[in-house]
N, C-alpha and C. Protein backbone atom coordinates (compact mmCIF):
# COMPACT_ATOMS: atom_id res chain seq x y z
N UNK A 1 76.82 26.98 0.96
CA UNK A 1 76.10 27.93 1.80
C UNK A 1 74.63 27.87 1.42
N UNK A 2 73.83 27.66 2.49
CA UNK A 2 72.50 27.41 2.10
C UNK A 2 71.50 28.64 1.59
N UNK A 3 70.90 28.96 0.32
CA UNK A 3 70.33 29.52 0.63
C UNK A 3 69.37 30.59 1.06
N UNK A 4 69.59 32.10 0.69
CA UNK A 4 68.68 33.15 1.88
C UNK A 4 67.46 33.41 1.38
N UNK A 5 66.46 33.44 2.01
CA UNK A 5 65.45 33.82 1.94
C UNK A 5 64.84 34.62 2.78
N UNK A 6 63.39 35.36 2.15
CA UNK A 6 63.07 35.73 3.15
C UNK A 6 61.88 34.99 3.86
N UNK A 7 61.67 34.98 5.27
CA UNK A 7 60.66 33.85 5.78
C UNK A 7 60.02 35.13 6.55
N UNK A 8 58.82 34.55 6.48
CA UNK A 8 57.37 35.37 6.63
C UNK A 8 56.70 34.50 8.10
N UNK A 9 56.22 35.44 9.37
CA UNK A 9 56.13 35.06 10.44
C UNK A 9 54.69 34.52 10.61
N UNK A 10 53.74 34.66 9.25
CA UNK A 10 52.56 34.14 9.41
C UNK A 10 52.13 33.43 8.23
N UNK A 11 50.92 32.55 8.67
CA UNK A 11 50.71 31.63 7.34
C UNK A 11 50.34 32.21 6.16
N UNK A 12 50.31 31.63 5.06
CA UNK A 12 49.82 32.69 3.82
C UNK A 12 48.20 32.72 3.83
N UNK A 13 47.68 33.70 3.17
CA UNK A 13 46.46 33.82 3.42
C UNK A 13 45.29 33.18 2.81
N UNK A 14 45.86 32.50 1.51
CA UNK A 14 44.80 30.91 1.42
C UNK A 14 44.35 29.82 2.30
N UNK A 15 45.68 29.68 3.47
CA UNK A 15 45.48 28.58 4.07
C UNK A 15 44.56 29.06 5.51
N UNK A 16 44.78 30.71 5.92
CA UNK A 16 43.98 31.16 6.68
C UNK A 16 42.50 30.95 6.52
N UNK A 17 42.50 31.45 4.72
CA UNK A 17 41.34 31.58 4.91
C UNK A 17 40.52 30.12 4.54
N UNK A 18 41.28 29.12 4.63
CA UNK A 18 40.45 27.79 4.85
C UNK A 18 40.17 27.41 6.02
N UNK A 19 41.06 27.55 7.04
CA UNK A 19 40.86 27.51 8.23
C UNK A 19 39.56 28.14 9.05
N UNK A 20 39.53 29.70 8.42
CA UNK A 20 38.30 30.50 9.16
C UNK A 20 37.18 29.77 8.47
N UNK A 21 36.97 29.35 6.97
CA UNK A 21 35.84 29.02 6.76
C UNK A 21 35.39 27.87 6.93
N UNK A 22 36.07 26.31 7.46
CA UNK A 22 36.09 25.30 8.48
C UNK A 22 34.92 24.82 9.51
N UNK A 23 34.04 24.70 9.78
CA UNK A 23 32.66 24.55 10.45
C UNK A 23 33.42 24.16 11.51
N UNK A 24 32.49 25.36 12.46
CA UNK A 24 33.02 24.86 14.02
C UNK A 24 32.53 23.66 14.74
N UNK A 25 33.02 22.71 15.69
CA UNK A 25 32.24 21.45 16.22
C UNK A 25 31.05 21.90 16.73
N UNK A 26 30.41 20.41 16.21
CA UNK A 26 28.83 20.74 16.36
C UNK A 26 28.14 20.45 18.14
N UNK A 27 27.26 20.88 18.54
CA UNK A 27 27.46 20.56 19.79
C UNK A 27 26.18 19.67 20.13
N UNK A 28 26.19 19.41 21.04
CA UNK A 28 25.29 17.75 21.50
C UNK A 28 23.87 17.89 20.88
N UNK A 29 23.54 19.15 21.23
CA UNK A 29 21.96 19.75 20.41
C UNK A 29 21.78 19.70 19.14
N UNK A 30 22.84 19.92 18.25
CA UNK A 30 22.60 20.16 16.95
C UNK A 30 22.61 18.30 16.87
N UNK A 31 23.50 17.75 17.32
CA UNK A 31 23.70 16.26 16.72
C UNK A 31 22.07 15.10 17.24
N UNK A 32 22.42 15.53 18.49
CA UNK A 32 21.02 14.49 19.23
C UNK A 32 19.48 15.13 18.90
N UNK A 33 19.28 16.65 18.81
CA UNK A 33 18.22 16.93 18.85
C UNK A 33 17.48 17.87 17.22
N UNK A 34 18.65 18.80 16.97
CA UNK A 34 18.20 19.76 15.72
C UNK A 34 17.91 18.35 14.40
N UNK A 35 19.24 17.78 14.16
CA UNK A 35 19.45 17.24 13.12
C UNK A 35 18.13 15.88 12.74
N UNK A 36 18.34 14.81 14.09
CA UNK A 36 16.81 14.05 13.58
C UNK A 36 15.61 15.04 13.46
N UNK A 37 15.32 16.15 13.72
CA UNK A 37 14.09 16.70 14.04
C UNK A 37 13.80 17.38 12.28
N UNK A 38 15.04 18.09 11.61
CA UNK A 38 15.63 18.33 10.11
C UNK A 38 15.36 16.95 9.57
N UNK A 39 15.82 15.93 9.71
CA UNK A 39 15.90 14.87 9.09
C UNK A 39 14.45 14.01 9.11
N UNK A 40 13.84 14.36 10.05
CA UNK A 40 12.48 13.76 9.73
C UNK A 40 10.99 14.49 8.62
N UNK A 41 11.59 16.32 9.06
CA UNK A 41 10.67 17.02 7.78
C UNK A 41 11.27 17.37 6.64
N UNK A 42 12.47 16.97 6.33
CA UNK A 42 12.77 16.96 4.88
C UNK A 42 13.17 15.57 4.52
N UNK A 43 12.40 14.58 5.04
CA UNK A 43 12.72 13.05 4.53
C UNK A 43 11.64 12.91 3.59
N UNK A 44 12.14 12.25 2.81
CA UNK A 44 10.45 11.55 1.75
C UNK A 44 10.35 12.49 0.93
N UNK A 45 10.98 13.66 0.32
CA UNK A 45 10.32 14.83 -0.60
C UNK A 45 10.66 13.94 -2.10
N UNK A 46 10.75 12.80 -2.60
CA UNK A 46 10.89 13.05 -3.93
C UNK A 46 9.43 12.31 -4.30
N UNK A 47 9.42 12.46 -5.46
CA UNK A 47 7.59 12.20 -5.77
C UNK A 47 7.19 11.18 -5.58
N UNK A 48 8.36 9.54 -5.60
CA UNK A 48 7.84 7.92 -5.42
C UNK A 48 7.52 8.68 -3.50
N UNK A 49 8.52 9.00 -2.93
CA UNK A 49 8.26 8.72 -1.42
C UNK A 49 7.30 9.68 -1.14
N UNK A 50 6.74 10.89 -1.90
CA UNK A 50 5.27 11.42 -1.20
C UNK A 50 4.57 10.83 -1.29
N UNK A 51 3.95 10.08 -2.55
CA UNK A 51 3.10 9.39 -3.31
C UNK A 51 2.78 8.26 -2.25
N UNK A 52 4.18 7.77 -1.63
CA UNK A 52 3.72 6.75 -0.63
C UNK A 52 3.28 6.57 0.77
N UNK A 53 3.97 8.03 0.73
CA UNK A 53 3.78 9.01 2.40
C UNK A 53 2.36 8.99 1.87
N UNK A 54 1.34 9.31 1.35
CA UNK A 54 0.00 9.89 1.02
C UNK A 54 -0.81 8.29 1.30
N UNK A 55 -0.35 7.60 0.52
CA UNK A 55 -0.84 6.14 0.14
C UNK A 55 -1.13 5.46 1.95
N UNK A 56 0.49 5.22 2.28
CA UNK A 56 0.31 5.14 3.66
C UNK A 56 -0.24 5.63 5.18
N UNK A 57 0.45 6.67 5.18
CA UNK A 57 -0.54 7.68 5.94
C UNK A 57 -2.01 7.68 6.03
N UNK A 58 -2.20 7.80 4.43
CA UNK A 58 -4.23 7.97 4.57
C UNK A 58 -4.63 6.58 4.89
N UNK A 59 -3.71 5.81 4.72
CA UNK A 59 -4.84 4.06 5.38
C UNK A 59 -4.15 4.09 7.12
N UNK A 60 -3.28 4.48 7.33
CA UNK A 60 -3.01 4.56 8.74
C UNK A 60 -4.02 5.33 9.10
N UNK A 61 -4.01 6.27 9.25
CA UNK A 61 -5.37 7.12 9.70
C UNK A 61 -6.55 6.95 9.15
N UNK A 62 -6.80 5.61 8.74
CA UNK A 62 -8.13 4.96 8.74
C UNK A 62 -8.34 3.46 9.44
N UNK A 63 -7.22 3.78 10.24
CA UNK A 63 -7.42 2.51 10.51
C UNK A 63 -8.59 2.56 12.25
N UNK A 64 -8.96 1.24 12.12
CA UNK A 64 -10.58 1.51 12.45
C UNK A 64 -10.51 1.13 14.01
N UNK A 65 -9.44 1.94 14.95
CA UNK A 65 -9.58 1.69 16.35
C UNK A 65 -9.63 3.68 17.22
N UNK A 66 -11.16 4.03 17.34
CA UNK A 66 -10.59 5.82 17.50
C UNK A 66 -9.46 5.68 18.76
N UNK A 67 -8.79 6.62 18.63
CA UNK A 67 -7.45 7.25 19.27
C UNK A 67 -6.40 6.32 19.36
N UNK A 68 -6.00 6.01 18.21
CA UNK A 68 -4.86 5.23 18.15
C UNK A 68 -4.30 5.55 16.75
N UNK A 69 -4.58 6.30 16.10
CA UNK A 69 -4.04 6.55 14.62
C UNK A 69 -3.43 7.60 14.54
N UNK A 70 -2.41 8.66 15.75
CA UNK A 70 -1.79 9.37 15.44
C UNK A 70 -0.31 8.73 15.98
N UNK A 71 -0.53 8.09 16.90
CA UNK A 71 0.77 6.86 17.41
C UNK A 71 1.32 5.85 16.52
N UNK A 72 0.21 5.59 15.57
CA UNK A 72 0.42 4.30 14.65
C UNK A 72 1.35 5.27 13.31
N UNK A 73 0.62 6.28 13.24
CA UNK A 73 1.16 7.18 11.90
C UNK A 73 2.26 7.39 12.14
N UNK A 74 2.89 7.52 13.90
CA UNK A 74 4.08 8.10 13.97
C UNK A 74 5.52 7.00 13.84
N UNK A 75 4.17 5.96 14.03
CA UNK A 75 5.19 4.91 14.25
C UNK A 75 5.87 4.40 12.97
N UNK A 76 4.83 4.59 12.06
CA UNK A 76 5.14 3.96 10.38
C UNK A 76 5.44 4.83 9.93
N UNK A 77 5.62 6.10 10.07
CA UNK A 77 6.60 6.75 9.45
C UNK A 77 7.89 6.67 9.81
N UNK A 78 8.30 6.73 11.18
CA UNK A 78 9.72 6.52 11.50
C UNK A 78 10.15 4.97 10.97
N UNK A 79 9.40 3.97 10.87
CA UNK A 79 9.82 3.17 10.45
C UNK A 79 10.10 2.90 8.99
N UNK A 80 8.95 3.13 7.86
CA UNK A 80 9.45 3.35 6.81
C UNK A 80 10.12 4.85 6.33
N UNK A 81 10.55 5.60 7.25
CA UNK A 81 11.53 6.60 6.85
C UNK A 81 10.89 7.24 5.87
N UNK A 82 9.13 7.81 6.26
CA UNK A 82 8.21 8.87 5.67
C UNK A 82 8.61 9.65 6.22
N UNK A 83 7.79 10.96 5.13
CA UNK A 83 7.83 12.65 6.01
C UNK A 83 6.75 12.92 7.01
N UNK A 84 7.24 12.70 7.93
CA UNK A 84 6.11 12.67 9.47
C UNK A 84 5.36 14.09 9.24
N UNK A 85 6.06 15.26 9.18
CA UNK A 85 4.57 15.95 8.69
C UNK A 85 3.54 16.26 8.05
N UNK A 86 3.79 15.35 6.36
CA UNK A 86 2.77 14.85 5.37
C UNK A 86 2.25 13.86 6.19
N UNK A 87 2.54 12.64 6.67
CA UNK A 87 1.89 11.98 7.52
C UNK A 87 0.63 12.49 8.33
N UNK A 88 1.46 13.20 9.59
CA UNK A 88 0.37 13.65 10.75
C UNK A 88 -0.70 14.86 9.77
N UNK A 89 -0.21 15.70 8.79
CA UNK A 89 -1.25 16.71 8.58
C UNK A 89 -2.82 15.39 7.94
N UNK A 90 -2.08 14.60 7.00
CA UNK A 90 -3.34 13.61 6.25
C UNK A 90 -3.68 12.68 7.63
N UNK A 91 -3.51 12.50 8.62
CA UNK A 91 -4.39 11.75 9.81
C UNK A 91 -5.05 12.78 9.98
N UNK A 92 -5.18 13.91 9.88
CA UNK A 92 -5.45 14.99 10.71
C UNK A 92 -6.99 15.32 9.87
N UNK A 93 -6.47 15.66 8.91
CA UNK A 93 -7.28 15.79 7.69
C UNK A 93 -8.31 14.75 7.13
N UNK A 94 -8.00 13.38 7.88
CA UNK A 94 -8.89 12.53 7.48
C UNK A 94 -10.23 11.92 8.37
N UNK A 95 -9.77 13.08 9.53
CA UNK A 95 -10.47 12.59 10.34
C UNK A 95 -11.98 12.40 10.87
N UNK A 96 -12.79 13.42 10.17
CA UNK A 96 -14.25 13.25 9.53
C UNK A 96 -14.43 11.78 8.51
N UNK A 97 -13.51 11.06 7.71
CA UNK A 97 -13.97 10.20 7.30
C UNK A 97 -13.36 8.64 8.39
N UNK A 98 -12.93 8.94 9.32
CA UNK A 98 -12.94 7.91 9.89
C UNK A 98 -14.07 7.27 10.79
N UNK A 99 -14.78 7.90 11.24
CA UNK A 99 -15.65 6.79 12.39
C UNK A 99 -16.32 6.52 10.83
N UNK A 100 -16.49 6.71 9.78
CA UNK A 100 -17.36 6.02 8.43
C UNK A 100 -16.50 4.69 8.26
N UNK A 101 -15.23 5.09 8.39
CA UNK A 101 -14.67 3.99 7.98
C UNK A 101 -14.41 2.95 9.37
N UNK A 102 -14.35 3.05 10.27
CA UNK A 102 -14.22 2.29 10.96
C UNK A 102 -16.18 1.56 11.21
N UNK A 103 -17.14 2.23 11.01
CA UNK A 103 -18.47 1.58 10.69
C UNK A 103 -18.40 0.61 9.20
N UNK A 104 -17.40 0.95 8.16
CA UNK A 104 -17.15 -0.11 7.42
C UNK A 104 -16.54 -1.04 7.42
N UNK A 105 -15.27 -0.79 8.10
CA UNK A 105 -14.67 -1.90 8.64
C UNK A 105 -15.45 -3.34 9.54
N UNK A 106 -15.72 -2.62 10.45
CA UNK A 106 -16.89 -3.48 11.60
C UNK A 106 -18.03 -4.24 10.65
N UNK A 107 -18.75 -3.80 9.61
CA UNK A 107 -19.77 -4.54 8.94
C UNK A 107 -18.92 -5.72 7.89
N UNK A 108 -18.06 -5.09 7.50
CA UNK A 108 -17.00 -6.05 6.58
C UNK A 108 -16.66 -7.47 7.46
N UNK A 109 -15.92 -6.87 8.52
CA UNK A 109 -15.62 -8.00 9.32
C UNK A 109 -16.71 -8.81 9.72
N UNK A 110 -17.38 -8.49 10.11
CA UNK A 110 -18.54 -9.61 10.68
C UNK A 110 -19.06 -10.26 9.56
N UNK A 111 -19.21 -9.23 8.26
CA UNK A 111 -19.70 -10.60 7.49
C UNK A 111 -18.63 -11.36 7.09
N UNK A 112 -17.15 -11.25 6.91
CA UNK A 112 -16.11 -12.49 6.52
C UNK A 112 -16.24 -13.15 8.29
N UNK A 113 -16.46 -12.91 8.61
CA UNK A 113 -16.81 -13.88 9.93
C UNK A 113 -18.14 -14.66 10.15
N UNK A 114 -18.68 -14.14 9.60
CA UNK A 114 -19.99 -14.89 9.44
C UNK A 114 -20.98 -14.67 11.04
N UNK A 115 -20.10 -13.33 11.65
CA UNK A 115 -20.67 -13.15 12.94
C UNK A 115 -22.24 -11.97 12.97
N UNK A 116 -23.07 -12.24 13.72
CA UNK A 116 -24.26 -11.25 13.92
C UNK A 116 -23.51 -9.84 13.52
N UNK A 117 -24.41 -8.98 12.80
CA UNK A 117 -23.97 -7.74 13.09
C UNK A 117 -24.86 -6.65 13.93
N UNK A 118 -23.51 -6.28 14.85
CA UNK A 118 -24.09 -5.40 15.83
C UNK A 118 -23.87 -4.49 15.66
N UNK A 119 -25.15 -3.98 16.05
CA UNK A 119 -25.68 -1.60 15.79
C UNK A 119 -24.30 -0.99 16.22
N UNK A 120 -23.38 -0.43 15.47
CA UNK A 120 -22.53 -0.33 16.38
C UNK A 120 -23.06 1.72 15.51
N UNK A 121 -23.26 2.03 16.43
CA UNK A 121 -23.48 3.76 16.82
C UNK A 121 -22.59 4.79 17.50
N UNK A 122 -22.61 5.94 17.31
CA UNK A 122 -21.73 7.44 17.93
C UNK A 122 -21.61 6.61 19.16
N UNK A 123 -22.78 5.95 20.04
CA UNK A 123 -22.29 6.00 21.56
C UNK A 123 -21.37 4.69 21.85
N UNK A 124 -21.78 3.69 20.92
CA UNK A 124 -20.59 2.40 21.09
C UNK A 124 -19.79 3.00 21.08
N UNK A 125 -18.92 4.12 19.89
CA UNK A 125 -17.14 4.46 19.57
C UNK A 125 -17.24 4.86 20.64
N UNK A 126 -18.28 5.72 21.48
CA UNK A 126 -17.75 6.01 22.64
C UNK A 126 -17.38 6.06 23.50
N UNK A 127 -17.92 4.57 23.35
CA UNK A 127 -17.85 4.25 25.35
C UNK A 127 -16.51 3.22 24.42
N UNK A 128 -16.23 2.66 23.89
CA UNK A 128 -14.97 2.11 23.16
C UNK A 128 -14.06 3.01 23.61
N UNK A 129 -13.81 3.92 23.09
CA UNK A 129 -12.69 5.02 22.92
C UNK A 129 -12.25 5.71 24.45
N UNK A 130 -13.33 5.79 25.08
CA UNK A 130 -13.58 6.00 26.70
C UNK A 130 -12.57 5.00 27.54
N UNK A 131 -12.72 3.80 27.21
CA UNK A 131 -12.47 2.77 27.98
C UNK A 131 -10.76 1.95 27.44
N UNK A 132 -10.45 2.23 26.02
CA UNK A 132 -9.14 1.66 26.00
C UNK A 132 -7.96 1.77 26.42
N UNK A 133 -8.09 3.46 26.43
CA UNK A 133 -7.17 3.69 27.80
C UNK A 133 -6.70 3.44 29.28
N UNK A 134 -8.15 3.56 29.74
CA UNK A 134 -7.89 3.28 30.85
C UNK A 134 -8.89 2.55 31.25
N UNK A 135 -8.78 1.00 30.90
CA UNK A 135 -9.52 -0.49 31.37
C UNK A 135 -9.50 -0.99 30.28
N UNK A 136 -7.68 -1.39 29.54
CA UNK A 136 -7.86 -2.70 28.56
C UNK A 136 -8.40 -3.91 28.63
N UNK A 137 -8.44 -4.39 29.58
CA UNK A 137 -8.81 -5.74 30.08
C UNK A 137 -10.44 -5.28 29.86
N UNK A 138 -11.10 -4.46 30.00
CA UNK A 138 -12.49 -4.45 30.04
C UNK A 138 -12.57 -4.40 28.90
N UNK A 139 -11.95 -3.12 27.91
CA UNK A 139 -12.49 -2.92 26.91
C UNK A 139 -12.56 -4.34 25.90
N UNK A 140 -11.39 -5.19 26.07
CA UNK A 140 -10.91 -6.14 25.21
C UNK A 140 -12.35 -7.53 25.76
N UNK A 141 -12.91 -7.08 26.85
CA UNK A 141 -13.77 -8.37 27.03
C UNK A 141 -15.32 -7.86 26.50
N UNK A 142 -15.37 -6.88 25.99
CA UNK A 142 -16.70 -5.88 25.68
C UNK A 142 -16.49 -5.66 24.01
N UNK A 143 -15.49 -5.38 23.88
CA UNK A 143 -15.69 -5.19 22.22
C UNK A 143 -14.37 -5.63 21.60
N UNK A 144 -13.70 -6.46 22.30
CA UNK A 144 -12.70 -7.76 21.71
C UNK A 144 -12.99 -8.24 20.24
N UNK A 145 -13.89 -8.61 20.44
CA UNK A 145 -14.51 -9.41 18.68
C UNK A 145 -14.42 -8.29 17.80
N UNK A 146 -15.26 -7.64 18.25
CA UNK A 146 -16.04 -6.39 17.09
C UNK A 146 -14.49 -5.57 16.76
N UNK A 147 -13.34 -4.93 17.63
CA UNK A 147 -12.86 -4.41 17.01
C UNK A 147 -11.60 -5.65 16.18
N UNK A 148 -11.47 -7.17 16.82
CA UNK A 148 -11.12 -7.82 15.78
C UNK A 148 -11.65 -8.05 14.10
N UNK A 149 -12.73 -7.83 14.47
CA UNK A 149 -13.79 -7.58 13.13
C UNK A 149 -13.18 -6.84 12.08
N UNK A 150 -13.00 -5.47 12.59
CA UNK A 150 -12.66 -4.45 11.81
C UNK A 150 -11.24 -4.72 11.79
N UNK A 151 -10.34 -4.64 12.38
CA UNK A 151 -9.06 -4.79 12.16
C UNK A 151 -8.81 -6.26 11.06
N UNK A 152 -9.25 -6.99 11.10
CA UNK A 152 -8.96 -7.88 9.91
C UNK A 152 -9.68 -7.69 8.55
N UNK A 153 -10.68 -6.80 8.68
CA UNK A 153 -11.09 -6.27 7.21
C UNK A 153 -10.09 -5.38 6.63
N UNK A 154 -9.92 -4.19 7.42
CA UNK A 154 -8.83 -3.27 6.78
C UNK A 154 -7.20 -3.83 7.08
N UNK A 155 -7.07 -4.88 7.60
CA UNK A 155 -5.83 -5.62 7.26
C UNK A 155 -6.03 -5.82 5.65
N UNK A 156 -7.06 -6.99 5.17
CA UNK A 156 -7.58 -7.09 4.06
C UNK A 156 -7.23 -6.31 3.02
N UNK A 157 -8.12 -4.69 3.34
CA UNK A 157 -8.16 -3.98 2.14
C UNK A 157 -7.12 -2.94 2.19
N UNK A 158 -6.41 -2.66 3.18
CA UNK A 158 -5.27 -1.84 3.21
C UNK A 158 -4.10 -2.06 1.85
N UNK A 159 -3.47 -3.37 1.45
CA UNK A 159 -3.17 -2.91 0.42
C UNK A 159 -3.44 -3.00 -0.82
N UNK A 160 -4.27 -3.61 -0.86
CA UNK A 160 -5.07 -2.58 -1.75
C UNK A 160 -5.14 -0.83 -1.95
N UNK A 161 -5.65 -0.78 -1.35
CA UNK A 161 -6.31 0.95 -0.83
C UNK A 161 -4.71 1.64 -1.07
N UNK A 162 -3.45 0.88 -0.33
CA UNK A 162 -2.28 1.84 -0.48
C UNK A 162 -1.45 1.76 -1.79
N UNK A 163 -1.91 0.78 -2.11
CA UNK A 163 -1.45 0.27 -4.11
C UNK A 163 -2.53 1.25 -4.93
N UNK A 164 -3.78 1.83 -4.86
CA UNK A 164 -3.96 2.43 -5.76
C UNK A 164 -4.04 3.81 -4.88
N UNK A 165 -3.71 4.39 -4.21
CA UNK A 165 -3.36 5.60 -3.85
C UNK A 165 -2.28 6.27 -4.32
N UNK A 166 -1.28 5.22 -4.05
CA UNK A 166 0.06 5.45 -4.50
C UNK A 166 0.11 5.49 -6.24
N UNK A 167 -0.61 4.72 -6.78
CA UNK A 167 -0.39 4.77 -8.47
C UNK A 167 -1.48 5.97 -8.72
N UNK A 168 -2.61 6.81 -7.88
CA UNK A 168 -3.11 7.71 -8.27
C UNK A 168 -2.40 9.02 -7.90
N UNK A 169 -1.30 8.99 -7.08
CA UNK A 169 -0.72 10.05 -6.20
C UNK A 169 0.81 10.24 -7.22
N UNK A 170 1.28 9.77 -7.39
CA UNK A 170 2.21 9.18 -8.20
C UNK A 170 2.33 10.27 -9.38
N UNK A 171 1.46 10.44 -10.27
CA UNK A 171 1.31 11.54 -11.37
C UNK A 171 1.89 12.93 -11.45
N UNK A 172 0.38 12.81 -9.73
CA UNK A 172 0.43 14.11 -9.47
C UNK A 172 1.47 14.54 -8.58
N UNK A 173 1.70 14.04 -8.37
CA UNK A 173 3.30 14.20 -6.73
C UNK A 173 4.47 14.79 -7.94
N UNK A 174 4.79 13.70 -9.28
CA UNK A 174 5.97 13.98 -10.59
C UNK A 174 5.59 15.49 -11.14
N UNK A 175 4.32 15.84 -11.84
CA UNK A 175 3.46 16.92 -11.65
C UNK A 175 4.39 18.42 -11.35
N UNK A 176 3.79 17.90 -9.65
CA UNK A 176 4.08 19.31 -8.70
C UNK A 176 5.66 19.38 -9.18
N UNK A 177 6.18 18.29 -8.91
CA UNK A 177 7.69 19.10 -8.68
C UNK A 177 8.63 19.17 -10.00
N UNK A 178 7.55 19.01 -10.97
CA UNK A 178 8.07 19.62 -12.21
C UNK A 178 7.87 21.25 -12.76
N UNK A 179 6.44 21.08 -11.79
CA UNK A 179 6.09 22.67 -11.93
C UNK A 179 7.22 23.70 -10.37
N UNK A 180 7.74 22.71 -9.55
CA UNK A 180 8.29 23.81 -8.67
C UNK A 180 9.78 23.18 -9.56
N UNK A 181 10.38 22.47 -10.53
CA UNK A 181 11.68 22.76 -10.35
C UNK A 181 11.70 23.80 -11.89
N UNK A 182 10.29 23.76 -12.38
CA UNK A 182 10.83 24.98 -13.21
C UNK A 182 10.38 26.55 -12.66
N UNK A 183 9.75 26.34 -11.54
CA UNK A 183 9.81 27.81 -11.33
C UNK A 183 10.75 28.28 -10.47
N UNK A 184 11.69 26.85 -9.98
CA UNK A 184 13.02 27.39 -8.91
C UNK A 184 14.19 27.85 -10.25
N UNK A 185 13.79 27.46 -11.71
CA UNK A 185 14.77 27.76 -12.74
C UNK A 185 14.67 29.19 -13.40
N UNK A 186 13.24 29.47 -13.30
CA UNK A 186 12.62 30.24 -13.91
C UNK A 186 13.58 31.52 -12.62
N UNK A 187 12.89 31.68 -11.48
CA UNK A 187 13.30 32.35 -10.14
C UNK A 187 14.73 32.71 -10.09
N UNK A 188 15.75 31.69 -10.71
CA UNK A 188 17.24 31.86 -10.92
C UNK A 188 18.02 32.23 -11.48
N UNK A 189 17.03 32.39 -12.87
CA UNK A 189 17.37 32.78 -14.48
C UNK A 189 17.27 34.59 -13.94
N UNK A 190 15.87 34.83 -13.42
CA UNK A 190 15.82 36.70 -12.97
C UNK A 190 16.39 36.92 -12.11
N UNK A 191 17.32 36.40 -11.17
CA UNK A 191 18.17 36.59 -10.58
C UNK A 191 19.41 37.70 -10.74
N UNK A 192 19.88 38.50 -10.35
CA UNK A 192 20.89 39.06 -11.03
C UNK A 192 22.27 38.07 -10.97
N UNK A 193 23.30 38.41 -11.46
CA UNK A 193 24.66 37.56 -12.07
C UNK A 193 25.58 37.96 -10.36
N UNK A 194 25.96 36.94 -10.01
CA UNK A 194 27.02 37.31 -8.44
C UNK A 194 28.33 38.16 -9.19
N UNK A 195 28.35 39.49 -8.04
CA UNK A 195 29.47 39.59 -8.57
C UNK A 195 30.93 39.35 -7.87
């Protein structure tokens, strides 16, 4: 004879309560849109990948063509899998020293070219910057050379420039997040005890 027990008409309440706490399916927004958008401003936080986010970024946004260095920043960050908003804030931030640097670029180049150097002034970038948008074909037959000029100098000195950024950034990047992981310890320690 088999047997008696007593049998209970619902599950026991460990297995309930794994069930309720179970993450509900995620829905097309969280997967296609929340998550890369998460995944691009908390990418790059440990100190080698700021150090290089900084390194890179600041020569992207020097690079010596105006209005084209927030497309280029966006582009090399998604590609080397930087933190796009350390990125875009240092283009942003650098942007008083760029028409300097793109006037250095342009004198660099012409002399490894061995080409005349031309006055290039506020109103050249301007009528440059005016025109690449809308009349490549012009702009490229008007200042074709000159901005080849510059673009093969800071080809040149770019890494350079991102090799010692990165070994000066580097310190200080290890630095910071020694001083925030002891004050996230410090912050945890005065914590009260869970009860």
């Amino acid at each position: 004879m088999p047997a008696r027990g007593v049998v209970y008409p619902f599950r026991p309440v460990s297995e309930r309560l794994h069930k309720s706490r179970s993450k509900p399916p995620r829905s097309f927004w969280q997967r296609r849109v929340r998550d890369p958008i998460v995944a691009q401003l908390t990418q790059g936080i440990t100190p080698q990948r700021v150090a290089l986010t900084v390194a890179v970024g600041s020569s992207f946004a020097l690079f010596p063509v105006l209005g084209t260095t927030t497309l280029l920043c966006f582009l090399v960050a998604w590609g080397l899998r930087l933190n796009q908003p350390i990125v875009q804030i240092i283009n942003q931030l650098l942007w008083p020293l760029h028409i300097p640097a793109i006037f250095g670029c342009i004198w660099l180049g012409e002399t490894i070219f061995g080409a005349p150097h031309v006055h290039v002034g506020i109103r050249y970038l301007k009528a440059m910057s005016e025109i690449i948008w809308h009349d490549p074909a012009r702009f490229f037959h008007h200042f074709g050379l000159t901005v080849m000029y510059a673009i093969v100098a800071w080809a040149i000195i770019a890494p350079f420039y991102i090799a010692a950024v990165y070994y000066l950034t580097l310190p200080l990047t290890r630095e910071f997040t020694k001083l925030k992981h002891r004050a996230e310890a410090g912050s945890s320690s005065d914590a009260p005890p869970p009860h």
